[in-house]
Protein backbone atom coordinates (compact mmCIF):
# COMPACT_ATOMS: atom_id res chain seq x y z
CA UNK A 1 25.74 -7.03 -10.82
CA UNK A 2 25.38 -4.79 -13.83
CA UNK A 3 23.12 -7.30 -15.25
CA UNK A 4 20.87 -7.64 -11.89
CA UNK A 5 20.70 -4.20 -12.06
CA UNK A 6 18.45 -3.80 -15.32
CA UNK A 7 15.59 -6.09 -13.56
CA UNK A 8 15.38 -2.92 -10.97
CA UNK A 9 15.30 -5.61 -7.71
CA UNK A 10 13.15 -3.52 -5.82
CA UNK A 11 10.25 -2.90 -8.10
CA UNK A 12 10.37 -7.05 -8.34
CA UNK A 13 10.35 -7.74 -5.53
CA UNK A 14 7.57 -5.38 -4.63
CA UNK A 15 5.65 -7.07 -7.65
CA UNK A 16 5.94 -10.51 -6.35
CA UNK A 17 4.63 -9.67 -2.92
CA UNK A 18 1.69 -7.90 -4.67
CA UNK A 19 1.36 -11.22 -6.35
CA UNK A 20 1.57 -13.33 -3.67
CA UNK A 21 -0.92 -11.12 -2.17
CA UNK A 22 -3.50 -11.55 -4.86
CA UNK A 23 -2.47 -15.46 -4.70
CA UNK A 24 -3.07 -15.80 -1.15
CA UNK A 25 -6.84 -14.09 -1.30
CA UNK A 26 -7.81 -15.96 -4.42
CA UNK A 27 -10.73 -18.98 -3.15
CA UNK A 28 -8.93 -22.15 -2.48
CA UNK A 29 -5.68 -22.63 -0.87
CA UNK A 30 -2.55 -21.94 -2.86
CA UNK A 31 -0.29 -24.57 -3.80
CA UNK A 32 3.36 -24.70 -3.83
CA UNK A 33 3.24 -25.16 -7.30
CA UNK A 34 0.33 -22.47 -8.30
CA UNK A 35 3.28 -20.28 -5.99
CA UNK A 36 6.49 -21.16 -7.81
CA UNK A 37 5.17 -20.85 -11.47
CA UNK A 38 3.60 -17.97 -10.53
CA UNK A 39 7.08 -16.07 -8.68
CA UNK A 40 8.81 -17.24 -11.48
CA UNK A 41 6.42 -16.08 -14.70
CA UNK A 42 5.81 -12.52 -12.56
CA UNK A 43 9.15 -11.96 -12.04
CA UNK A 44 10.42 -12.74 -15.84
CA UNK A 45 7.98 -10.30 -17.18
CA UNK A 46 8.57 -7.72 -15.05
CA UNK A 47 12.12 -7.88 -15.51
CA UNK A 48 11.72 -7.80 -18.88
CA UNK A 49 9.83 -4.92 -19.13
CA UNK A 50 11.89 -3.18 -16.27
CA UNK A 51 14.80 -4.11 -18.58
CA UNK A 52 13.40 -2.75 -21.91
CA UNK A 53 12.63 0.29 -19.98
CA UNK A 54 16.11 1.33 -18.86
CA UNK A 55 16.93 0.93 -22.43
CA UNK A 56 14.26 3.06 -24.32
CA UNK A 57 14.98 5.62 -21.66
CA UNK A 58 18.92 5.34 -21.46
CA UNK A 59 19.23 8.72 -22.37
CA UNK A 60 16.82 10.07 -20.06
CA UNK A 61 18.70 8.30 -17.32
CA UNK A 62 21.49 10.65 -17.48
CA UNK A 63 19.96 13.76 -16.45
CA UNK A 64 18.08 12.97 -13.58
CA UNK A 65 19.90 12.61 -10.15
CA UNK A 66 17.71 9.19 -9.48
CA UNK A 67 18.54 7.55 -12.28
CA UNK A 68 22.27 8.33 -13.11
CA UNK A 69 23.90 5.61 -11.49
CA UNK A 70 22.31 2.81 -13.28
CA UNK A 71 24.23 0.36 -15.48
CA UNK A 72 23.59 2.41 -18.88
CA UNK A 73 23.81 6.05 -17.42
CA UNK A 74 27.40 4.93 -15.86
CA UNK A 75 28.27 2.94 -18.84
CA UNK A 76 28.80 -0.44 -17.06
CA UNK A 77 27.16 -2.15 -19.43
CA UNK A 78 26.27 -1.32 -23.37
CA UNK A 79 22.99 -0.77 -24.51
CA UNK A 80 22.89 -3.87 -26.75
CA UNK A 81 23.48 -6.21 -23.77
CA UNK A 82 20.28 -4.54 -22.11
CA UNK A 83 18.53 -4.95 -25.56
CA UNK A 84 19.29 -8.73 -25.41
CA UNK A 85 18.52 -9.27 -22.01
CA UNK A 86 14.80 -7.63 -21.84
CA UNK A 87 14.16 -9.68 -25.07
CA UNK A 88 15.27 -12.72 -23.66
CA UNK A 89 13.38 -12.80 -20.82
CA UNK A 90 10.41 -11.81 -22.67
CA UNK A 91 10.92 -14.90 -24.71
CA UNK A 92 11.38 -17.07 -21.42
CA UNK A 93 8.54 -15.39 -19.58
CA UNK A 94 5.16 -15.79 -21.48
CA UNK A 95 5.25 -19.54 -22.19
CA UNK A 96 6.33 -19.87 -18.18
CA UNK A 97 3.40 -17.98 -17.57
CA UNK A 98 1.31 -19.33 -20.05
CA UNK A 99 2.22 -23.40 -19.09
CA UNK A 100 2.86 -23.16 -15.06
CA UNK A 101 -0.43 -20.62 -14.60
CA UNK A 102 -3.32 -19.99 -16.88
CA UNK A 103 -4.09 -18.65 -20.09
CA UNK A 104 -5.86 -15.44 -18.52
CA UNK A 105 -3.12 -14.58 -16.10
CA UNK A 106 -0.89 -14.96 -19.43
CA UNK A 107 -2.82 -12.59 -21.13
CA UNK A 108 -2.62 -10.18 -18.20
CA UNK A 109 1.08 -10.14 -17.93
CA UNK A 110 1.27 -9.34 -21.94
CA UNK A 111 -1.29 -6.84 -21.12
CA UNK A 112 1.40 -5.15 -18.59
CA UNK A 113 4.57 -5.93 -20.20
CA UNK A 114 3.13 -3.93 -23.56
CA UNK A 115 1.45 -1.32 -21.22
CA UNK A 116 4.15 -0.38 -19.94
CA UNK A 117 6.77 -1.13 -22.73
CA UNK A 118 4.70 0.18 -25.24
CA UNK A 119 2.81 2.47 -23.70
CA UNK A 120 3.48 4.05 -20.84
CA UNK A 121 7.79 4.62 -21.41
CA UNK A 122 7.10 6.84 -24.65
CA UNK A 123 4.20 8.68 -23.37
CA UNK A 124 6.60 9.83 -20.43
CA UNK A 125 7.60 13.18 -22.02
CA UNK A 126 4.28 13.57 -24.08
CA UNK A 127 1.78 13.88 -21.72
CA UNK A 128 1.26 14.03 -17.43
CA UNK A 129 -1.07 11.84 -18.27
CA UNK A 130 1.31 8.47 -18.61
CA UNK A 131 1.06 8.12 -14.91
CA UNK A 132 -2.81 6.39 -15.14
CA UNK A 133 -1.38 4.59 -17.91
CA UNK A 134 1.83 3.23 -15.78
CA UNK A 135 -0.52 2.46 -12.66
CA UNK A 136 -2.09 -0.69 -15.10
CA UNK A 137 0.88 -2.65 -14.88
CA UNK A 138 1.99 -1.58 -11.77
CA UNK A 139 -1.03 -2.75 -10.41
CA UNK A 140 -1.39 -6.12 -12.55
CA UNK A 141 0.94 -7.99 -10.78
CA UNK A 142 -1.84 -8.34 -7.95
CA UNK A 143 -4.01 -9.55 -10.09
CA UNK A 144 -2.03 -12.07 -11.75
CA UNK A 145 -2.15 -13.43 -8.54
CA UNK A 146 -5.44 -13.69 -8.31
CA UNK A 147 -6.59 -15.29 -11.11
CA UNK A 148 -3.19 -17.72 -11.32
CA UNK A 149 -5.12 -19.15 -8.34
CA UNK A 150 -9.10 -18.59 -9.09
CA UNK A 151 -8.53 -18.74 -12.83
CA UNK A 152 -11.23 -16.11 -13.26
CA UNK A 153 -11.29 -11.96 -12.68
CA UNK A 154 -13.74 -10.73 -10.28
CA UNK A 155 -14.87 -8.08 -7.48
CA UNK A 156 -12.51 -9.57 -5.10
CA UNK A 157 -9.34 -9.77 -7.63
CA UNK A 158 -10.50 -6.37 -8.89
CA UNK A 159 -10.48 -4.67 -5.30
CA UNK A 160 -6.67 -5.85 -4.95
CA UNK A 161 -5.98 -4.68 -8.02
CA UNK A 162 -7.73 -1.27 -7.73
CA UNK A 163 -5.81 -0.85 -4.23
CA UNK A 164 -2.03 -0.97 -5.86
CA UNK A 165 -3.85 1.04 -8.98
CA UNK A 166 -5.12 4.05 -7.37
CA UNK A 167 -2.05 4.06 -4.53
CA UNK A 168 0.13 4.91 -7.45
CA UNK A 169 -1.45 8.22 -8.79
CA UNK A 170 -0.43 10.29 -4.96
CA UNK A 171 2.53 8.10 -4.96
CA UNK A 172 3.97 9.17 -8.68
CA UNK A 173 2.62 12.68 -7.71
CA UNK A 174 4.48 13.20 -4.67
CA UNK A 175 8.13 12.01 -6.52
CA UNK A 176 6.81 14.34 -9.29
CA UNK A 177 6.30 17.09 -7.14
CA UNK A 178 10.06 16.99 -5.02
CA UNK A 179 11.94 15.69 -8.02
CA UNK A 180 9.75 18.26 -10.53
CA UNK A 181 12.78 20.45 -11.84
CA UNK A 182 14.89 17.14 -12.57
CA UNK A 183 11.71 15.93 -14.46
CA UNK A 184 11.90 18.94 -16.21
CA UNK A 185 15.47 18.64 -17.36
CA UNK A 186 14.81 15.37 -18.27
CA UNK A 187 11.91 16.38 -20.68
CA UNK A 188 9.31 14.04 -18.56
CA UNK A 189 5.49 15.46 -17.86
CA UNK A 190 4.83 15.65 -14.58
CA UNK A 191 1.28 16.97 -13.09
CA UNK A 192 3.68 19.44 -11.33
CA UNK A 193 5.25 20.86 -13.92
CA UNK A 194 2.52 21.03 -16.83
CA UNK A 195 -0.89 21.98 -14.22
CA UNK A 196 1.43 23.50 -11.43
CA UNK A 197 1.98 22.56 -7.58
CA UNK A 198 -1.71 23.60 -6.26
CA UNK A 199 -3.19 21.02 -8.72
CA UNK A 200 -0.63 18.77 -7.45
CA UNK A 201 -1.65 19.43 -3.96
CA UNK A 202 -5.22 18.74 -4.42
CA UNK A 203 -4.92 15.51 -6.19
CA UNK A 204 -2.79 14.12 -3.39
CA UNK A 205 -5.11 14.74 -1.15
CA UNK A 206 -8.20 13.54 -3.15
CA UNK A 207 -6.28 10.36 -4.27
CA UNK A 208 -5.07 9.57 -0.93
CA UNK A 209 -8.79 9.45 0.02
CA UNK A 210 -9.71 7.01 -2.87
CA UNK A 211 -6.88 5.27 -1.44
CA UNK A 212 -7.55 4.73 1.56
CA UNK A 213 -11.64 3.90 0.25
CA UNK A 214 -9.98 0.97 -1.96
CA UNK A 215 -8.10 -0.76 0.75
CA UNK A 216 -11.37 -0.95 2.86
CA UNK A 217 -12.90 -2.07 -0.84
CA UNK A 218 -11.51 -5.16 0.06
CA UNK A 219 -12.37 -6.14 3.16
CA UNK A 220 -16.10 -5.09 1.70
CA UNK A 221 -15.86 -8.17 -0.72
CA UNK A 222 -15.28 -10.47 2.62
CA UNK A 223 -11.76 -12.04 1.43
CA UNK A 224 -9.46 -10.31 3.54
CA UNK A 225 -8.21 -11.50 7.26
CA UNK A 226 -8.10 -9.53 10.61
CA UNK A 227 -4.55 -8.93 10.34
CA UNK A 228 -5.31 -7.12 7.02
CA UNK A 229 -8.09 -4.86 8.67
CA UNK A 230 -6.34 -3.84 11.34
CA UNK A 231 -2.92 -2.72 8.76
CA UNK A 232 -5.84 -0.99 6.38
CA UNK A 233 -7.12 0.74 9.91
CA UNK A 234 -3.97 1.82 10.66
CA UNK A 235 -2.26 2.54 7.83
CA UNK A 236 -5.19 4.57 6.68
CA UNK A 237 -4.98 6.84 9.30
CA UNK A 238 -1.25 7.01 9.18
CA UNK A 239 -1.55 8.03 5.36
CA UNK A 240 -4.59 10.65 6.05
CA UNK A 241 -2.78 12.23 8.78
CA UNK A 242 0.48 13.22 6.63
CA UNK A 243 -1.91 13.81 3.45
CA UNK A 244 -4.24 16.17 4.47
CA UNK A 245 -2.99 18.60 6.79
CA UNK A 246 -0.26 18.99 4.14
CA UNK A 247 -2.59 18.87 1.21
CA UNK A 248 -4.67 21.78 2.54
CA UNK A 249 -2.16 24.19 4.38
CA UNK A 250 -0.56 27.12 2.40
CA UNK A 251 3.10 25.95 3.61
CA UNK A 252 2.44 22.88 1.86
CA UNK A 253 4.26 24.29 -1.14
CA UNK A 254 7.64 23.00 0.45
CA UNK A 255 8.44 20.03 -1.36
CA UNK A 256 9.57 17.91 1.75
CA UNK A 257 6.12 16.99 2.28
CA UNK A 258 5.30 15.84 -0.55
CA UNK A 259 9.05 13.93 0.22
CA UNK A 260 7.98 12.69 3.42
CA UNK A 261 4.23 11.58 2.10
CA UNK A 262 6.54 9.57 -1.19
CA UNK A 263 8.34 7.97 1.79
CA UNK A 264 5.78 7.00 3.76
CA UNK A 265 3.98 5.58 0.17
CA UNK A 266 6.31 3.59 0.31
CA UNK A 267 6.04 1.81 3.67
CA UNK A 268 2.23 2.03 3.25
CA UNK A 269 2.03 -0.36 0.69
CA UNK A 270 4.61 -3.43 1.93
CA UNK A 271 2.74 -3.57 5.08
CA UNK A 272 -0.73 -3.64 3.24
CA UNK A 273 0.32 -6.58 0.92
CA UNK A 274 1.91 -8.29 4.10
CA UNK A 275 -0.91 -8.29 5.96
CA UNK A 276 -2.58 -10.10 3.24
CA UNK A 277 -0.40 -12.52 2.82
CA UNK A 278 -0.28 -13.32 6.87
CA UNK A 279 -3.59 -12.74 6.85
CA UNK A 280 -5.04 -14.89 4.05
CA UNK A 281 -8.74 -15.04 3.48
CA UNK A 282 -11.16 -14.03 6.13
C-alpha cells in the first residue's frame, strides 16, 4: 500500500481522465489500442514523477498537516525504495510511450516529467512563481491525449490543454491561501504569503474568469459535444457564483472561502473532462 501510495492515486487518476479527454476530442475515433498504450504510458510517467516528488520533498512532507501521513513522512517506507521506484518507472514509461503512441506525445510526457521533476519541485520554496511552472505538466496530460490520437498539436489540442492549464493558477491559489501558514512552516512560496491575501483575492477572481473563457475556448474550435456545453454552461456559472462575490467582498479575508472555492475546483474539473469524454466530438 506504501508503495501505491508514492504514485499519489488521485492525481493519476485525474491525469488519465484528462487524457482520455484529449483522446476522445482528437479527429478520428479512438481505438482500443491508441486507449491502452496511452493509460498505460500516462500513468507510468506521472507516477514517476509523482514518485520522485515525494522524495525530493520528503522533508517538506513533515511539516505540513496535508502531507504528513504519506509513506516517507510516517516512515513506512525508506527513502531509497521511493528513489528506486520513481526511477524505475521512468525507465518503463518513455519507451511505452514512445512505441504504443507517438514520438510527439513522447516528447510531451518528458517535457512534464522534467517540468515538474526538475523544475517545478525545487522552485517550490524559491519563488510563488512555481505554480505557472507546475500548471505545464499538470495540464499536459490532456494533451498527450490529443496528439496520441491526431499525432499533431493544434488549436483544438491547445484549447484542452489551456483549460486544465489556467484552472490550476485559482485552484493552487485557493489551497495556498487556507493552508498559507502551513506553507509557511514548510518554507514553500505561496502568492499568499510573499504578495499578501488581497493579491490573492484578485487573482482568483481574474483567473476564474480566464477559466471559465478557456472552457468555452473549446467549444469555439467546434470539437466538443452538447453534453460538454451544457457542463461548461453550468459549471461556469457554478464557479463564477462562489468566485466573485467572494473575490470582491471585504469578508472575503476568511479563509473558508477560498476552502470552499478549492473544493468546488475540484468537482469543477471531473465533470468538465467527463463531459468530454461522454460527449466526444461535436
Amino acid at each position: 500500500m506504501a508503495v501505491v501510495e508514492l504514485v499519489k492515486p488521485r492525481i493519476m487518476m485525474m491525469a488519465l481522465l484528462t487524457a482520455a479527454g484529449g483522446l476522445v476530442l482528437a479527429p478520428g475515433a479512438p481505438t482500443g489500442s491508441s486507449m491502452f498504450w496511452l493509460m498505460l504510458g500516462t500513468g507510468l510517467i506521472v507516477g514517476a514523477a509523482n514518485t520522485l516528488n515525494m522524495y525530493l520533498e520528503r522533508e517538506t512532507d513533515c511539516k505540513m498537516v496535508r502531507t504528513q501521513t504519506r509513506p516517507l513522512p510516517e516512515a513506512r517506507l525508506h527513502p531509497r525504495i521511493a528513489l528506486i521506484v520513481g526511477i524505475a518507472l521512468t525507465i518503463v514509461a518513455l519507451p511505452v510511450m514512445a512505441m504504443g503512441s507517438n514520438f510527439l506525445t513522447a516528447v510531451l510526457g518528458v517535457v512534464a516529467f522534467v517540468s515538474y521533476v526538475g523544475i517545478y519541485t525545487p522552485l517550490k520554496p524559491r519563488t510563488h512563481l512555481a505554480t505557472w511552472v507546475g500548471a505545464v505538466p499538470g495540464a499536459m496530460p490532456a494533451l498527450m491525449g490529443y496528439t496520441a490520437a491526431s499525432g499533431r498539436i493544434d488549436v483544438a489540442g491547445l484549447s484542452v490543454f489551456g483549460l486544465l492549464f489556467i484552472w490550476q493558477i485559482p485552484h493552487f491559489h485557493a489551497i495556498g491561501y487556507y493552508r498559507m501558514h502551513e506553507y509557511a512552516a514548510a518554507g514553500l512560496k505561496t502568492l499568499a504569503n510573499v504578495r499578501g491575501i488581497g493579491a490573492v483575492r484578485f487573482e482568483i477572481a481574474a483567473y476564474i474568469i480566464v477559466q471559465v473563457a478557456a472552457s468555452f475556448a473549446i467549444v469555439a474550435t467546434g470539437v466538443a459535444g452538447g453534453i460538454y456545453t451544457a457542463a461548461a454552461v453550468i459549471g461556469g456559472i457554478a464557479v463564477l457564483a462562489q468566485a466573485l462575490p467572494g473575490a470582491l467582498s471585504r469578508d472575503a479575508a476568511d479563509p473558508l472561502w477560498a476552502r470552499r472555492l478549492f473544493l468546488l475546483s475540484i468537482i469543477y474539473l471531473p465533470v468538465m473532462f467527463i463531459a468530454l469524454v461522454l460527449g466526444g466530438r461535436a
